[in-house]
Protein backbone atom coordinates (compact mmCIF):
# COMPACT_ATOMS: atom_id res chain seq x y z
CA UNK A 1 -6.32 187.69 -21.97
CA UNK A 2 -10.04 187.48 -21.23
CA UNK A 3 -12.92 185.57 -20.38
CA UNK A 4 -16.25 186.77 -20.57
CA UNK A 5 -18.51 184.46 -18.39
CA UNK A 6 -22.17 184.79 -19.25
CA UNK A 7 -24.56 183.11 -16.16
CA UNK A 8 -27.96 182.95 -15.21
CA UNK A 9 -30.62 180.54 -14.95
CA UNK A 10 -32.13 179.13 -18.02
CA UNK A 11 -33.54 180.75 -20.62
CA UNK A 12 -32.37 184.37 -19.71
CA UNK A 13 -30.72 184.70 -22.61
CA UNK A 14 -27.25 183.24 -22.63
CA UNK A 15 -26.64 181.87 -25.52
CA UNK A 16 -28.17 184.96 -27.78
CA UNK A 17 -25.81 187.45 -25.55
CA UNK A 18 -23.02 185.52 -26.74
CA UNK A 19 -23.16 185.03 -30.07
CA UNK A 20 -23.97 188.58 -30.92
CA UNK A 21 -21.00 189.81 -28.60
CA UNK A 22 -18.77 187.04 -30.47
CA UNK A 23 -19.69 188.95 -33.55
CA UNK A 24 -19.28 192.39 -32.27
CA UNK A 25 -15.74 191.92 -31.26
CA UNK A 26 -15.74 190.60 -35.00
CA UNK A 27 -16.91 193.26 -36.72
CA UNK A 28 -16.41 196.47 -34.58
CA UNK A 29 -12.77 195.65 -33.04
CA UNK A 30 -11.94 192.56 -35.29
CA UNK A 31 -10.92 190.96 -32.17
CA UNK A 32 -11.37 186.52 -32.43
CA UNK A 33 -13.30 184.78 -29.96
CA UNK A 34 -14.80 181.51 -29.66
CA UNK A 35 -17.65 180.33 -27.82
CA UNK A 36 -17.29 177.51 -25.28
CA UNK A 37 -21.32 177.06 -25.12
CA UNK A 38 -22.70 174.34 -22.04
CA UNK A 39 -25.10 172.90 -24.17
CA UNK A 40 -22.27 171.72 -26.81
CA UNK A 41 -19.91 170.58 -24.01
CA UNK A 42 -22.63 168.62 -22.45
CA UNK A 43 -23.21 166.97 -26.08
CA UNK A 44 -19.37 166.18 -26.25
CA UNK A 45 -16.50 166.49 -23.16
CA UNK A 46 -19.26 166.40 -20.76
CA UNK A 47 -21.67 164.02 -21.85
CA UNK A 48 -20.71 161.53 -18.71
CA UNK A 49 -21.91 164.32 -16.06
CA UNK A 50 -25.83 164.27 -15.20
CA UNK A 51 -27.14 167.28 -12.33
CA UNK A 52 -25.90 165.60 -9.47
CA UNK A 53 -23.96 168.30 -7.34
CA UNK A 54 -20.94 166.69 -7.80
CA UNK A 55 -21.74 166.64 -11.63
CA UNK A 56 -22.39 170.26 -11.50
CA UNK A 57 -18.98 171.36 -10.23
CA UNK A 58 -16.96 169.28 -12.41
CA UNK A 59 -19.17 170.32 -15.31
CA UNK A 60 -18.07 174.00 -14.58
CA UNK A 61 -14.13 173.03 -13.84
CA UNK A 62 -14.26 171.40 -17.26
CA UNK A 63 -16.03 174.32 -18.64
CA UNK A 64 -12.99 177.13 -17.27
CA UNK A 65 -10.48 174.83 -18.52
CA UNK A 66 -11.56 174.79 -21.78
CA UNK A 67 -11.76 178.68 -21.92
CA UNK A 68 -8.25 179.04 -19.96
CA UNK A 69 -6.68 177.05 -22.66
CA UNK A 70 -8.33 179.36 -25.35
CA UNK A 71 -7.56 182.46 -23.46
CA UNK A 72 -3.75 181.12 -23.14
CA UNK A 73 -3.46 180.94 -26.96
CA UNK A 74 -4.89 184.91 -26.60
CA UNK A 75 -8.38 184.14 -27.98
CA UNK A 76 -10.95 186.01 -26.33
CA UNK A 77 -13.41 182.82 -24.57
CA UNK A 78 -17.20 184.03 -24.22
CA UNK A 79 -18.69 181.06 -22.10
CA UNK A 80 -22.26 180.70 -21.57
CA UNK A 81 -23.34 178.45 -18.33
CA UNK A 82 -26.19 178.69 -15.69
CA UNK A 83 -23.09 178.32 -13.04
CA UNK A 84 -25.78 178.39 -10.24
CA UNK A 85 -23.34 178.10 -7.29
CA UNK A 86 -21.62 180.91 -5.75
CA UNK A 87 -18.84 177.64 -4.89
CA UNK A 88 -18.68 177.10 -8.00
CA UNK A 89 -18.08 179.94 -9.32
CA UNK A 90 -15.47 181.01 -7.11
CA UNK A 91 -13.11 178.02 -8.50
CA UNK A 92 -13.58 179.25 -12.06
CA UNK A 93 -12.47 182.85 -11.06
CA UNK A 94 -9.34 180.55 -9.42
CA UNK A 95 -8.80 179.22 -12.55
CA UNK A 96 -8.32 182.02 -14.46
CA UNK A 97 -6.81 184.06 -11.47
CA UNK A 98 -3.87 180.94 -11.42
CA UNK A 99 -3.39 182.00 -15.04
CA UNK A 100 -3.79 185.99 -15.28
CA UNK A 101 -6.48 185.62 -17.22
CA UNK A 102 -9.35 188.10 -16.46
CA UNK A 103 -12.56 186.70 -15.87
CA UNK A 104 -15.99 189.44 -16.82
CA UNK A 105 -18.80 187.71 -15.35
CA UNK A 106 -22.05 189.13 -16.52
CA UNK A 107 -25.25 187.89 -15.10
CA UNK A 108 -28.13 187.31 -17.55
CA UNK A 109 -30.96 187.63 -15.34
CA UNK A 110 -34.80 187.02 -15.43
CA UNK A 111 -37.95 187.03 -13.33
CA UNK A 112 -38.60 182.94 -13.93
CA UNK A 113 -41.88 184.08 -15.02
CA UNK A 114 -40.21 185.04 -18.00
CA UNK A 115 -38.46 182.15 -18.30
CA UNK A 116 -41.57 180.21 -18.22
CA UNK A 117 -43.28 182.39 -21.13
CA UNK A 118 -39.74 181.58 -23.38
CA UNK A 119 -40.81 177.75 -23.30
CA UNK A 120 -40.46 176.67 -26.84
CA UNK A 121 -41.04 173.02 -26.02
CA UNK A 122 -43.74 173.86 -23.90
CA UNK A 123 -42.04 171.85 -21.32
CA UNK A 124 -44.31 172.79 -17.90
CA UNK A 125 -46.97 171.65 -19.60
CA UNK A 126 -45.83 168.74 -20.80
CA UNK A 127 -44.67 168.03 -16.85
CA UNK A 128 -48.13 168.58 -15.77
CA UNK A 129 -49.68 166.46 -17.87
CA UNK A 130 -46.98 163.30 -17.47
CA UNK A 131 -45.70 162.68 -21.10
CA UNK A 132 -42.05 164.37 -19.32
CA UNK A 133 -40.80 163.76 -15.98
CA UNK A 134 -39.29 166.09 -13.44
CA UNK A 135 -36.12 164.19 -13.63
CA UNK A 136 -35.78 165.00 -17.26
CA UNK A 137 -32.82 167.04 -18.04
CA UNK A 138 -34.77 170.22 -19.72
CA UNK A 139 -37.10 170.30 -16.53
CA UNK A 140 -35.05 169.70 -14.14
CA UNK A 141 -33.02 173.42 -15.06
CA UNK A 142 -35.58 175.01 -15.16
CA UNK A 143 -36.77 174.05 -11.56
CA UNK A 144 -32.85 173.96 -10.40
CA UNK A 145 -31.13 176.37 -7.48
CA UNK A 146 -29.57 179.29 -8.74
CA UNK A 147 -27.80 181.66 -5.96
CA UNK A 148 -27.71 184.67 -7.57
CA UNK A 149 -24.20 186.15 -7.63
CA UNK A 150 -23.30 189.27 -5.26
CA UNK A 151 -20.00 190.08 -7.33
CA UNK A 152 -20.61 189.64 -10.83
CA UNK A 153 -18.73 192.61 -13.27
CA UNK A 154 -22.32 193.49 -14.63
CA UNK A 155 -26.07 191.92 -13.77
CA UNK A 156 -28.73 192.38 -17.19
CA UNK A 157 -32.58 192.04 -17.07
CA UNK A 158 -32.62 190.84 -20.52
CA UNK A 159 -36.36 190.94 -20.29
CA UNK A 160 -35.84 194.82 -20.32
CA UNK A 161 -33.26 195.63 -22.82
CA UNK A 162 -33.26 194.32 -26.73
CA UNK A 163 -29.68 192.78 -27.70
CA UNK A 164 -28.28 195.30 -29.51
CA UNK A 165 -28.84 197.63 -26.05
CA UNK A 166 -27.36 194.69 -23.63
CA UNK A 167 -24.39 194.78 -26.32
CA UNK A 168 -23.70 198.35 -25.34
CA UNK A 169 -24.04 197.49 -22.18
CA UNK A 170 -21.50 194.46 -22.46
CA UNK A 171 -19.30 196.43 -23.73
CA UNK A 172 -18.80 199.20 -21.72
CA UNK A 173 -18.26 196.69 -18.75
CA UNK A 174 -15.73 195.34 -21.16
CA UNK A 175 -14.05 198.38 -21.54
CA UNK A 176 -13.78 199.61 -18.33
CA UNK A 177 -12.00 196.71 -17.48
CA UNK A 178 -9.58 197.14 -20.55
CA UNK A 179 -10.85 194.62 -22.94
CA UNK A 180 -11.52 197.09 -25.29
């Protein structure tokens, strides 16, 4: 079985990518996947972790086993998750590797530039002018360390191709690894 691991920092993009390739498998290969998305973990299973490093890992060891038991019932698991540590991601590869499950990671990447200009709660500015703090949780992602991965299945500038385009793109990686 598979797990398609989308990463990148925030606001490239994750979250779109997924859903649309969730529906994709739907309707072009009727193949059933679920979406183990960070930002409803963090709301449920991992609403006890904060940003600390410590936090971070377990937040992403939480995150794989979630998908691993998915993928072990053979449904397809399309996580989304910044997964800024090259540590980090290493033990979810484990993970799956432990299981035979076959991990795609695709990088979602963006110039933070444009991650600034996708700001719908004008955060920055609301940092610069004090009514949020730089500990706050929104902020502090978008300031966080991300170590861009050197062995990810496929890397995206999602700033320079339209969904439907990073879908084909998706799944070609997909199918050369025999997904599809």
């Amino acid at each position: 079985m598979y797990c398609i691991w989308f990463s990148g920092i925030r606001r490239a993009g994750k979250t779109t990518a997924a859903i649309a390739l969730k529906l994709c498998l739907k309707e072009q290969y009727n193949m059933h996947a679920v979406l183990v998305d960070i930002d409803d973990l963090k709301a449920t299973l991992n609403e006890d972790l904060k940003f600390s490093r410590n936090d971070q890992r377990e937040n992403m060891r939480r995150i794989a086993h979630v998908a691993r038991i998915f993928c072990s019932e053979n449904i397809i698991s399309i996580v989304t998750c910044i997964s800024p540590f090259a540590e980090d991601r290493r033990m979810t590869r484990e993970i799956f590797k432990r299981e035979s499950i076959e991990m795609i990671h695709i990088l979602l990447d963006i110039p933070i530039h444009v991650a600034k200009e996708r700001n719908p709660k004008a955060l920055d500015e609301k940092q610069e002018q004090g009514i949020i703090s730089g500990d706050d949780d929104e902020v502090f992602l978008i300031h966080a360390p991300f170590e861009r991965p050197d062995n990810c299945n496929l890397a995206i500038r999602t700033d320079q191709f339209s969904i439907p385009e990073t879908m084909e793109l998706v799944l070609k990686a997909s199918g050369n690894i025999g997904l599809l």
